[in-house]
N, C-alpha and C. Protein backbone atom coordinates (compact mmCIF):
# COMPACT_ATOMS: atom_id res chain seq x y z
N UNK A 1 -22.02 -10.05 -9.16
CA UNK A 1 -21.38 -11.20 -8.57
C UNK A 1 -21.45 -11.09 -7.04
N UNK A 2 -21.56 -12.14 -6.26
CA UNK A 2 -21.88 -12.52 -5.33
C UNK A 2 -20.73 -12.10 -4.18
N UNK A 3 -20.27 -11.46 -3.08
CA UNK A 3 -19.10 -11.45 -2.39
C UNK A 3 -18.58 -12.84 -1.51
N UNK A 4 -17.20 -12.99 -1.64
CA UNK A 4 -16.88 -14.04 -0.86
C UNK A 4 -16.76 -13.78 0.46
N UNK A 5 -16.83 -14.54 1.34
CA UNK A 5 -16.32 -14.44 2.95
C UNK A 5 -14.86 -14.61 3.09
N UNK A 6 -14.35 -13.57 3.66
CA UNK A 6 -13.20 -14.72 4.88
C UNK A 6 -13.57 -14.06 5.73
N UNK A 7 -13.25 -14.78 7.08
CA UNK A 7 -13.98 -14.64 8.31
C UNK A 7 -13.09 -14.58 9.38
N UNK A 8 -12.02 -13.84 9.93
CA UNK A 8 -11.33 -13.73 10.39
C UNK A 8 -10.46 -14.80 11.78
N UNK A 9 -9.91 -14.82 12.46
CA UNK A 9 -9.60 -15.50 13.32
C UNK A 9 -10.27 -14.98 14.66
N UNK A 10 -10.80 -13.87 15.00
CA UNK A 10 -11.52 -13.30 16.44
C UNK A 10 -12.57 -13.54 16.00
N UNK A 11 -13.27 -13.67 14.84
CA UNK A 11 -14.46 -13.70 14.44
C UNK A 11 -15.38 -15.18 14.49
N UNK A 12 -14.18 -15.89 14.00
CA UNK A 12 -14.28 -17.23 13.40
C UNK A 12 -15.48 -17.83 14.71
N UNK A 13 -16.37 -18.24 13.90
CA UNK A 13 -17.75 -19.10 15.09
C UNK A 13 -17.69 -20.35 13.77
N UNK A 14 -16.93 -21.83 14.00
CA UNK A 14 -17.98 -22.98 13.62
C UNK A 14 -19.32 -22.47 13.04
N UNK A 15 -20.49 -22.69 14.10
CA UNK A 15 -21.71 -22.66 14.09
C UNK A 15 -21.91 -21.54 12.73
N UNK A 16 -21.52 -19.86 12.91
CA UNK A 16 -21.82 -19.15 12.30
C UNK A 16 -21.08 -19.74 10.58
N UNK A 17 -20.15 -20.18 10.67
CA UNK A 17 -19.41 -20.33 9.59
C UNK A 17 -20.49 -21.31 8.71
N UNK A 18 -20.83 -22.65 9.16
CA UNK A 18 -21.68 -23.57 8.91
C UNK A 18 -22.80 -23.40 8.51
N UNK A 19 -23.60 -22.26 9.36
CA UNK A 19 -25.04 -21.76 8.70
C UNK A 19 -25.12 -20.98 7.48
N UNK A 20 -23.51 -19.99 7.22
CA UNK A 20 -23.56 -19.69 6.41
C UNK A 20 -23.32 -20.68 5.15
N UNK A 21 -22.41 -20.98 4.94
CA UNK A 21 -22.09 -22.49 4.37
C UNK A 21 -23.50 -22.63 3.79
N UNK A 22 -24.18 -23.18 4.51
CA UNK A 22 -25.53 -23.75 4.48
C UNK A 22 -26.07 -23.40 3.73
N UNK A 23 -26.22 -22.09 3.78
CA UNK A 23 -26.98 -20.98 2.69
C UNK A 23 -26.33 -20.63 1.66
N UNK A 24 -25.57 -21.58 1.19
CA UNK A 24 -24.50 -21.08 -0.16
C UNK A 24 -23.75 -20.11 0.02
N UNK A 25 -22.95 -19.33 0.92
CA UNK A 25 -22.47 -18.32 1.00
C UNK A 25 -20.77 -19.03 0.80
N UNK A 26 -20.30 -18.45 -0.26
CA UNK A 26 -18.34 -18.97 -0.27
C UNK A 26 -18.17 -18.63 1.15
N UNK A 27 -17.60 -18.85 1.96
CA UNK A 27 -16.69 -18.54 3.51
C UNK A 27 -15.44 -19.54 2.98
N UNK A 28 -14.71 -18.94 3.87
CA UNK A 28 -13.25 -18.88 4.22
C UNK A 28 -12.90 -18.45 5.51
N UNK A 29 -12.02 -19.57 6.25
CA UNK A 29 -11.95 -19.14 7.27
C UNK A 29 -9.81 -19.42 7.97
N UNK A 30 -9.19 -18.78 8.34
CA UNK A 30 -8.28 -19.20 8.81
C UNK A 30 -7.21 -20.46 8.89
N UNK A 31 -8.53 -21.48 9.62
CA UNK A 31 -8.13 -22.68 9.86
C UNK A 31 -8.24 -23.26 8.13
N UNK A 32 -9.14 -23.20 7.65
CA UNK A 32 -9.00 -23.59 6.21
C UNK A 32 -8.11 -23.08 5.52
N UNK A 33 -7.16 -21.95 5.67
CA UNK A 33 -6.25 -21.68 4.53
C UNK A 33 -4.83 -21.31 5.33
N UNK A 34 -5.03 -21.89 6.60
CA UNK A 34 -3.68 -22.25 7.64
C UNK A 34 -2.93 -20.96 8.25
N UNK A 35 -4.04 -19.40 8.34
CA UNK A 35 -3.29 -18.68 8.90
C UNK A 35 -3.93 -18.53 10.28
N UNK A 36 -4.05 -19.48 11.16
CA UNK A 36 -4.30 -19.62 12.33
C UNK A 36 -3.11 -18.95 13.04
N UNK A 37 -3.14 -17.70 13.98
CA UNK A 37 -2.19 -16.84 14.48
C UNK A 37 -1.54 -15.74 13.77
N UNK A 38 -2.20 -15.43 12.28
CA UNK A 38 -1.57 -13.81 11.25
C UNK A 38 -2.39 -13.27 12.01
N UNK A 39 -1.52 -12.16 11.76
CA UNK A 39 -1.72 -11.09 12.36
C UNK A 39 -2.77 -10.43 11.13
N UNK A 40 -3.27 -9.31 11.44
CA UNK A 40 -4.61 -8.50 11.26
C UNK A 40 -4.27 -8.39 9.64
N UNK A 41 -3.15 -7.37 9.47
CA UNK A 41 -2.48 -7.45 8.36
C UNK A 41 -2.43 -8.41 7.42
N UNK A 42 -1.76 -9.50 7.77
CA UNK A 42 -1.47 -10.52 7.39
C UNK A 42 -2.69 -11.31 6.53
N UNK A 43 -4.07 -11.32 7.58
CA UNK A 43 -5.36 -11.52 7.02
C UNK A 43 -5.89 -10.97 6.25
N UNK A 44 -5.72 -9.31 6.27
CA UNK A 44 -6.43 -8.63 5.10
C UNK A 44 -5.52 -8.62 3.79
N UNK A 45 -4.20 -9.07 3.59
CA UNK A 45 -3.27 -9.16 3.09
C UNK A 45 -4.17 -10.80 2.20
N UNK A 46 -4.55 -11.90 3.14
CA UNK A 46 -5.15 -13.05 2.10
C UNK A 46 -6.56 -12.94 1.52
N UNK A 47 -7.20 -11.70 2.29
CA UNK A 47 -8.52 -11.83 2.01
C UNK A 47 -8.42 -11.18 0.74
N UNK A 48 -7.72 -9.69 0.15
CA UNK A 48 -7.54 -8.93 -0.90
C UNK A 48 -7.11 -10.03 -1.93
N UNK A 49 -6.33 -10.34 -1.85
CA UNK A 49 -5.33 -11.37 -2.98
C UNK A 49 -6.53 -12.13 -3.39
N UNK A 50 -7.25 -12.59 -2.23
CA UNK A 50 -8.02 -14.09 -2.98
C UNK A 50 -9.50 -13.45 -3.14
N UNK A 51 -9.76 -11.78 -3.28
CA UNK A 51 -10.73 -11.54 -3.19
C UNK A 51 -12.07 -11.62 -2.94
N UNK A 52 -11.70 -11.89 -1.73
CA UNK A 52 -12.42 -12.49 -0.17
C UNK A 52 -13.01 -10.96 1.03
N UNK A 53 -13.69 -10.69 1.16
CA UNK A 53 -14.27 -9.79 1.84
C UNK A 53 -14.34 -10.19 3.19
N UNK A 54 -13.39 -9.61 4.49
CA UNK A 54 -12.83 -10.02 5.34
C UNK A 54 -13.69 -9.47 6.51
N UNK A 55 -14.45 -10.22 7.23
CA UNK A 55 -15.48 -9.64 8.65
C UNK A 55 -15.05 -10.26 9.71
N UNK A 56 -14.26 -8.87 10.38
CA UNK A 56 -13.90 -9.14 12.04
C UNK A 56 -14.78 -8.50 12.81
N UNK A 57 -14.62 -8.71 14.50
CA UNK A 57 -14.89 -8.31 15.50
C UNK A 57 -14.39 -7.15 15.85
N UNK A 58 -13.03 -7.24 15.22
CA UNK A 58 -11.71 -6.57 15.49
C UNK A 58 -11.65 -4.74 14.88
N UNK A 59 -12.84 -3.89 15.14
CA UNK A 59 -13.20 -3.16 14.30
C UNK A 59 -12.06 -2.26 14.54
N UNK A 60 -10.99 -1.36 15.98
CA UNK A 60 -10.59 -0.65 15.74
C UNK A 60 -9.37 -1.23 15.17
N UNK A 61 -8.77 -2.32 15.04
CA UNK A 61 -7.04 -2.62 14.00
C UNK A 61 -7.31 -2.37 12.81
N UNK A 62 -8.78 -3.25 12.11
CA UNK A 62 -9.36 -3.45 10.84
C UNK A 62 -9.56 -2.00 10.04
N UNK A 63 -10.37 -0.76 11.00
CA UNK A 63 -10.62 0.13 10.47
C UNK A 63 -9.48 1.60 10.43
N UNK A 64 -8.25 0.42 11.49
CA UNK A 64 -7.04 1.28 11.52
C UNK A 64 -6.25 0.93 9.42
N UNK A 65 -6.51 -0.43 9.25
CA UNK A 65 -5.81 -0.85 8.19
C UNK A 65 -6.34 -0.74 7.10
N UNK A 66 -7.41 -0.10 7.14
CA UNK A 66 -8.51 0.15 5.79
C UNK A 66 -8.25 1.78 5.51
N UNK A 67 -8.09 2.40 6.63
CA UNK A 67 -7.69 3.89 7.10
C UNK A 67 -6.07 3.61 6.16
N UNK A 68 -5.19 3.05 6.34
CA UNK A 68 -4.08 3.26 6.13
C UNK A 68 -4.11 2.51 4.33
N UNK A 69 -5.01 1.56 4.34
CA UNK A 69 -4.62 0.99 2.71
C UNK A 69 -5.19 1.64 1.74
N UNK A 70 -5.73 2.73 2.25
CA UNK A 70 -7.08 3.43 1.28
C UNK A 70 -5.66 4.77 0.91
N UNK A 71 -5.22 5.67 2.34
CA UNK A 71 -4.39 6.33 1.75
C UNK A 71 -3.25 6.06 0.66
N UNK A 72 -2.66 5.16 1.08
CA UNK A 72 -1.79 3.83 0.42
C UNK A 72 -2.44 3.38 -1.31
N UNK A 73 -3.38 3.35 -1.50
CA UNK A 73 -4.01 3.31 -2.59
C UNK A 73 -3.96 1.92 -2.89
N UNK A 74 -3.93 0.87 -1.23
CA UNK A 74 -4.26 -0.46 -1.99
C UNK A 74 -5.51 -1.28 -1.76
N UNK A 75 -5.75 -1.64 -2.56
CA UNK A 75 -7.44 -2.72 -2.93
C UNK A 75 -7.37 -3.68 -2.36
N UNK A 76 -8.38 -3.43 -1.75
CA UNK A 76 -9.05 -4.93 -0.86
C UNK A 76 -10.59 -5.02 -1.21
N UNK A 77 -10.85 -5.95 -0.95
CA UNK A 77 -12.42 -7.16 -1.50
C UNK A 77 -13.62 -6.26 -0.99
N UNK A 78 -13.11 -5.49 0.30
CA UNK A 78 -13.97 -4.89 1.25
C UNK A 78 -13.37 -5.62 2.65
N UNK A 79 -14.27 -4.65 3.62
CA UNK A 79 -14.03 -5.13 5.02
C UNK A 79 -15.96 -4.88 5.80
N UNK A 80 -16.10 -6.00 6.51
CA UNK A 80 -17.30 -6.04 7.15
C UNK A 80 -16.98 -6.36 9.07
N UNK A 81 -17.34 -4.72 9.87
CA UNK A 81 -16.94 -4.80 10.56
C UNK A 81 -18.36 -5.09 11.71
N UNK A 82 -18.31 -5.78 13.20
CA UNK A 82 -19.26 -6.17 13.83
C UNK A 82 -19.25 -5.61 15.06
N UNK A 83 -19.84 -5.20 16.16
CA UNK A 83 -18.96 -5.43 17.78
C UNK A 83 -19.33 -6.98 18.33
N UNK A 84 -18.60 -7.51 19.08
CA UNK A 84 -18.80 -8.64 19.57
C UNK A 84 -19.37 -8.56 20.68
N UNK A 85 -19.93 -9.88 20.69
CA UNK A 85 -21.66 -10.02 21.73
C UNK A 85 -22.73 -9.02 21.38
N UNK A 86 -22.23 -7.89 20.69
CA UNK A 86 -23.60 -7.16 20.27
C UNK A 86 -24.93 -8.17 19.55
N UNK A 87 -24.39 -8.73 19.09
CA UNK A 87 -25.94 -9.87 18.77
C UNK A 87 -25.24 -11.41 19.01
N UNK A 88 -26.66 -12.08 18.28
CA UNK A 88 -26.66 -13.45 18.36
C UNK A 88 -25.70 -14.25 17.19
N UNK A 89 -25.59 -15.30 17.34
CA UNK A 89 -25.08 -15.57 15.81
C UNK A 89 -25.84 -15.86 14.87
N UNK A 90 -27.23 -16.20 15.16
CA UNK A 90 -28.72 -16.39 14.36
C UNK A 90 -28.24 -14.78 13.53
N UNK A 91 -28.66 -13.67 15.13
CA UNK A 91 -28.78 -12.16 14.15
C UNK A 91 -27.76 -11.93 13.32
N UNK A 92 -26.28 -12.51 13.44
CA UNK A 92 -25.01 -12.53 12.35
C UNK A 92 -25.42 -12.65 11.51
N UNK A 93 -25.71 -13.86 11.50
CA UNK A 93 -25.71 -14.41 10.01
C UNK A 93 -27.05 -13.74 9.47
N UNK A 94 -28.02 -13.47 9.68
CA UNK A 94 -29.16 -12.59 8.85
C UNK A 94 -28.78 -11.38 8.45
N UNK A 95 -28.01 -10.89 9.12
CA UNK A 95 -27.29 -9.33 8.69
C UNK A 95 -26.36 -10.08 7.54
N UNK A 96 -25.47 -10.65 7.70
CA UNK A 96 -24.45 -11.00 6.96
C UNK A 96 -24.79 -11.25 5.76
N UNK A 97 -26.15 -12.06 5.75
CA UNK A 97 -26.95 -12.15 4.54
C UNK A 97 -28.18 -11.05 3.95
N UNK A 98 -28.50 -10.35 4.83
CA UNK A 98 -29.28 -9.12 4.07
C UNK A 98 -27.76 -8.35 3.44
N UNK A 99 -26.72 -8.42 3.67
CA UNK A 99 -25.94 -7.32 3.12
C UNK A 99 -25.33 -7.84 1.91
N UNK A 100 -25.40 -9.36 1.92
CA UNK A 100 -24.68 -9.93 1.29
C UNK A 100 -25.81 -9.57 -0.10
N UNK A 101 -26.98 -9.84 0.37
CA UNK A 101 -27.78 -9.87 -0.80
C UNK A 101 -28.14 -8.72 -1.36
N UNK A 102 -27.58 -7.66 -0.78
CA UNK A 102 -27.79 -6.44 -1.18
C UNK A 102 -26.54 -5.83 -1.74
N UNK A 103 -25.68 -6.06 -1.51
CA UNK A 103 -24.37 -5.72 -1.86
C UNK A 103 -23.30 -6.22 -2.76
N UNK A 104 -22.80 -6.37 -4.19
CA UNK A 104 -22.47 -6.88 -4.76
C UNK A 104 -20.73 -6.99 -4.62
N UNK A 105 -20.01 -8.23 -5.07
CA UNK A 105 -18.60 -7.99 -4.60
C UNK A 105 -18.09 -6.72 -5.12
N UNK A 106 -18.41 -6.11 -6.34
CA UNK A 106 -18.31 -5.11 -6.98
C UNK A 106 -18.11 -3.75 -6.20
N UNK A 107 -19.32 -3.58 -5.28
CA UNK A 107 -19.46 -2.58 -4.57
C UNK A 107 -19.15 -2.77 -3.11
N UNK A 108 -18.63 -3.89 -2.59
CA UNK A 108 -18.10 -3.93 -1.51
C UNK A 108 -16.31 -3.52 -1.56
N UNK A 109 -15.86 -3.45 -2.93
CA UNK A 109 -14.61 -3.20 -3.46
C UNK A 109 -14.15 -1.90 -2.76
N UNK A 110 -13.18 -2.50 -1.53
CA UNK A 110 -12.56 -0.52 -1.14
C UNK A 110 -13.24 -0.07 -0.06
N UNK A 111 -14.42 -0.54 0.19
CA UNK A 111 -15.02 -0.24 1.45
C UNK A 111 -15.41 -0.97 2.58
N UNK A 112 -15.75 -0.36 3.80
CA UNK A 112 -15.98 -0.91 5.33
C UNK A 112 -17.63 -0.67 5.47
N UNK A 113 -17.87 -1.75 5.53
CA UNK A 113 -19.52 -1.96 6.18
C UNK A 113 -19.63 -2.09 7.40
N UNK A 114 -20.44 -1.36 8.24
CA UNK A 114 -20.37 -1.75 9.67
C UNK A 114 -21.95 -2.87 9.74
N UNK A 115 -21.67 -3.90 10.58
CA UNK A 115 -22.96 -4.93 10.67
C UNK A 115 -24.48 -3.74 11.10
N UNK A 116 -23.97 -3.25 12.01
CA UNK A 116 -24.93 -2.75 12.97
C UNK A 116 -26.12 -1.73 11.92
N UNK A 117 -25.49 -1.58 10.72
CA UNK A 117 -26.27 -0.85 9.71
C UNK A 117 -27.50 -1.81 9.03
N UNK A 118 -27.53 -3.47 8.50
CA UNK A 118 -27.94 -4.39 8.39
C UNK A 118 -28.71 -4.79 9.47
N UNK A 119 -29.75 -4.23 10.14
CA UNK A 119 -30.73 -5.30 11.14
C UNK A 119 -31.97 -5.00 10.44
């Protein structure tokens, strides 16, 4: 099975959201499910529930809360982490989609992908 997006609020690009879209990819984004201003938590808190695989910018909070939910022993969708301005949003979304197509929601279950591994 295919992984879903949510796409965080630092992350969130229109453009990027749309191309993915485009290409059949589920996304989810903030403004669509009204947590415009949750906090980090709060997000990986909707992305797990709705088993949504959550890609921020935001790598050291994200990989602080994956660090802490893993000891914690709680399940999330996965986390897909990026640095910002390190690429284009063209190169986003081709990473986003080589991983996507390589990576099943199955096996994104519990773990942190860093983008920069995908070029």
């Amino acid at each position: 099975m295919k992984a879903r997006l949510y796409i965080d609020e630092d992350s969130m690009s229109h453009a990027l959201v749309d191309a993915l879209r485009a290409r059949g990819v589920d996304v989810a984004t903030p403004l669509d499910v009204d947590l415009m201003g949750a906090q980090d938590e709060e997000q990986l808190i909707f992305a797990a529930n709705s088993g949504r695989v959550i890609f921020s910018f935001n790598i050291g909070d994200f990989f602080g809360l994956h660090t802490e939910w893993q000891s914690l022993g709680r399940n999330r969708a996965g986390i897909i982490l990026a640095q910002q301005q390190q690429v284009s949003i063209g190169d986003l979304m081709r990473r986003l989609l080589k991983l996507l197509a390589n990576k099943s929601a199955e096996s994104m279950h519990n773990q942190v992908e860093f983008l920069s591994a995908w070029s």
